[in-house]
Protein backbone atom coordinates (compact mmCIF):
# COMPACT_ATOMS: atom_id res chain seq x y z
CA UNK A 1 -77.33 21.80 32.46
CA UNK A 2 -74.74 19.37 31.18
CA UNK A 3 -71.22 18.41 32.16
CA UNK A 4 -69.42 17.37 28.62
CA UNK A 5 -65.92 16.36 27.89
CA UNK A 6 -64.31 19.82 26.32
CA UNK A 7 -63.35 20.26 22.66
CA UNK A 8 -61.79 22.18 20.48
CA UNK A 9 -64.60 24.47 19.37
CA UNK A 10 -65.50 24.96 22.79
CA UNK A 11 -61.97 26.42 23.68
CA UNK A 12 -63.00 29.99 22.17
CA UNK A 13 -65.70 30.42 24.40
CA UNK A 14 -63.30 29.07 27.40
CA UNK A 15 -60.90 31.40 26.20
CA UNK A 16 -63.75 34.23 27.07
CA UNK A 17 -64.00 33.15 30.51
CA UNK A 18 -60.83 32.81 31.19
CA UNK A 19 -60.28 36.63 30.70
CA UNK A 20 -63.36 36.76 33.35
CA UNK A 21 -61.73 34.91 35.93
CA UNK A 22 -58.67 36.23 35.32
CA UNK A 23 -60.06 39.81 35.78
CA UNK A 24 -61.58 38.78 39.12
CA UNK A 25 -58.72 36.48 40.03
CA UNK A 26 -55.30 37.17 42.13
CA UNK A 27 -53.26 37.01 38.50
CA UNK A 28 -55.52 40.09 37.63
CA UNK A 29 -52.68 42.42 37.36
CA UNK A 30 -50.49 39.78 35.04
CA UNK A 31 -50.83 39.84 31.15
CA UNK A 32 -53.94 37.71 29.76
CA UNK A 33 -53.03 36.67 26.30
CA UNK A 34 -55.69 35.12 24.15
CA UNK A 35 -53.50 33.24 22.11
CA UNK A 36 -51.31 32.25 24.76
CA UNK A 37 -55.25 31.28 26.39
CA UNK A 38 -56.22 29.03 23.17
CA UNK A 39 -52.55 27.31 22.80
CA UNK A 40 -53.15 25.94 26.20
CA UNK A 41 -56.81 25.06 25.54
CA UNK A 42 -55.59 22.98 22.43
CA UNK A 43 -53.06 21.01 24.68
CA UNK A 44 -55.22 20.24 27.27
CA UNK A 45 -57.61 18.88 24.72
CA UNK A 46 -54.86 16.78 23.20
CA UNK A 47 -53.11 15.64 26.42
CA UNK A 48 -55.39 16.61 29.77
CA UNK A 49 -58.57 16.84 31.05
CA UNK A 50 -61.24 19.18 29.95
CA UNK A 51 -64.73 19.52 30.73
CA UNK A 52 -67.53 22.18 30.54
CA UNK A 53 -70.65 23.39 31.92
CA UNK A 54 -73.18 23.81 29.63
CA UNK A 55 -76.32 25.57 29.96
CA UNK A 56 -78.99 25.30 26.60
CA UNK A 57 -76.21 25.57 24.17
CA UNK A 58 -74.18 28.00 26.27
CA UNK A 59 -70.76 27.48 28.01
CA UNK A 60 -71.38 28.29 31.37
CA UNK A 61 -67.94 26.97 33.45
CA UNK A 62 -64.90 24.96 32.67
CA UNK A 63 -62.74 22.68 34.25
CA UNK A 64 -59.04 21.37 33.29
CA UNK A 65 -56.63 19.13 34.92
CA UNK A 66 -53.69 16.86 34.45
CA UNK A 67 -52.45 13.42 35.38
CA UNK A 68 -48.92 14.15 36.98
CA UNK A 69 -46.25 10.85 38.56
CA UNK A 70 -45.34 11.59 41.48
CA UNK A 71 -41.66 12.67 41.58
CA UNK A 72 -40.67 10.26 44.00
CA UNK A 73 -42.20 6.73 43.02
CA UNK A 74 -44.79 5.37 40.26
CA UNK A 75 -47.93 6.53 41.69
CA UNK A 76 -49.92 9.60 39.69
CA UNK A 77 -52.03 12.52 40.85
CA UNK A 78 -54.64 13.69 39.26
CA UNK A 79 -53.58 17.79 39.70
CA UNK A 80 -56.26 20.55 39.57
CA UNK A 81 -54.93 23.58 36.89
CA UNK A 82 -58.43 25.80 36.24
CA UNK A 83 -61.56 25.69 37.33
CA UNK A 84 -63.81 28.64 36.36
CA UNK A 85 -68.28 29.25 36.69
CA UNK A 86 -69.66 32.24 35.45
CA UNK A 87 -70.85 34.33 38.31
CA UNK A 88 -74.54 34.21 37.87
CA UNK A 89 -74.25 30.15 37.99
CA UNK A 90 -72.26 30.06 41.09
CA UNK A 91 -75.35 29.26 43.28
CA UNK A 92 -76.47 25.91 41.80
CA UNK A 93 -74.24 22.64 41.19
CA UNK A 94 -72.26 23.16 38.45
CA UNK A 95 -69.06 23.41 40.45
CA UNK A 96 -69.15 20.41 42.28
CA UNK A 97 -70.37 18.47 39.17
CA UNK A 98 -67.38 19.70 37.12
CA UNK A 99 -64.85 18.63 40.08
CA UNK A 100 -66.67 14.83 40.55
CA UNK A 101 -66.37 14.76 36.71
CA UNK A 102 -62.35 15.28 37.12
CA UNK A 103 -62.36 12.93 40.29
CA UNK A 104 -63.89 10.38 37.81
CA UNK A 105 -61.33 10.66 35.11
CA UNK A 106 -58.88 10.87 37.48
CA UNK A 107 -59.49 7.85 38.70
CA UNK A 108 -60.17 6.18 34.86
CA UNK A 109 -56.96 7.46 34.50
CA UNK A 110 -55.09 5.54 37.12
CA UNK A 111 -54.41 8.44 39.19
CA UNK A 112 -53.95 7.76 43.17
CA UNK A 113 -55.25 11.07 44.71
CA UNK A 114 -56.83 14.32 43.39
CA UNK A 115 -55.03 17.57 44.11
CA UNK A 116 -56.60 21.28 43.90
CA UNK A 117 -55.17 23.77 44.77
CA UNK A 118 -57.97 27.45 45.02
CA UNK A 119 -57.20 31.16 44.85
CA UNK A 120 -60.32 31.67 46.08
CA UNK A 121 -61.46 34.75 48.11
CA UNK A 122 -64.05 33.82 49.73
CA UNK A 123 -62.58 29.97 50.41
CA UNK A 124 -65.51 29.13 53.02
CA UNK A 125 -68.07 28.35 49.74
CA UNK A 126 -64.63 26.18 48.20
CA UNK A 127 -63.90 24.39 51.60
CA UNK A 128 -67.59 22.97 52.10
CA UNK A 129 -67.28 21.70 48.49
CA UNK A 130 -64.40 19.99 49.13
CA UNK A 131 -65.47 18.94 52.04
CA UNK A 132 -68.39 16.94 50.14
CA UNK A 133 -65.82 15.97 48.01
CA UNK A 134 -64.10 13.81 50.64
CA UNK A 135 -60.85 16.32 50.47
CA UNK A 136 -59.16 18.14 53.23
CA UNK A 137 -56.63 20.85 53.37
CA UNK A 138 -52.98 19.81 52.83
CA UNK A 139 -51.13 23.38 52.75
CA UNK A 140 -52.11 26.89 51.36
CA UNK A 141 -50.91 28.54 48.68
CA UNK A 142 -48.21 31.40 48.98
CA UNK A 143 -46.96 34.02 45.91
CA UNK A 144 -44.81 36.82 45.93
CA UNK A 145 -44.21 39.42 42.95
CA UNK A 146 -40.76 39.97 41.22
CA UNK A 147 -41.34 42.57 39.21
CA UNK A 148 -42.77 45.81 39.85
């Protein structure tokens, strides 16, 4: 298994998995568009970080970020936007490599801090690996519907 930087013929097969963790996610009753998916996918190739998990030639998980100033002085954070491993990989390492793999281009990348933010369930799994991480809770994450 292989952590690689992401590219643009891996952003189908992201694009797959995406519609898997959005089906299992808290956005599960919002539109997934797989156009609107790949758009992304090519920005974040162009202008963010993207990695994957890859298992023999498989992509097995996927990470993106993005390198964000601070609003309030010159300092940047290195901000968390998706991380996703298939369910039947969840039990090894992939997770934690994909997030040290961010942690190092955030810091390649001048950033100050690293920022993630989970939607998690089951956030006991999430807060150990953070924990190994060297992070610590900030805040928590709150969302109300509009519509319908």
């Amino acid at each position: 298994m292989s952590i690689e930087q992401g590219t643009e013929q891996d952003i189908e097969r992201c694009v797959q998995l995406g519609a898997d963790m959005h089906a299992e996610g808290h956005y599960a009753d919002l539109i997934y568009d797989h156009d609107i998916a790949a758009e992304y996918g090519r920005r974040v190739c162009e202008y963010g970080c993207f990695f994957v998990a890859r298992k023999d030639a498989d992509i097995v998980g996927f990470f993106t970020g993005s390198l964000q100033q601070y609003r309030f002085g010159p300092e940047y954070v290195a901000v968390e936007e998706l991380l996703y491993v298939a369910p039947e990989h969840r039990t090894g390492s992939i997770g934690y490599r994909l997030l040290k793999a961010f942690m190092q281009w955030a810091k390649d990348n001048g950033a100050s801090e690293v920022s993630f933010a989970t939607s998690v369930e089951h956030r006991k799994g999430f807060d150990a690996l953070a924990g190994r991480l060297g992070m610590y809770p900030v805040g928590a994450v709150y969302k109300a519907k509009l519509n319908g």
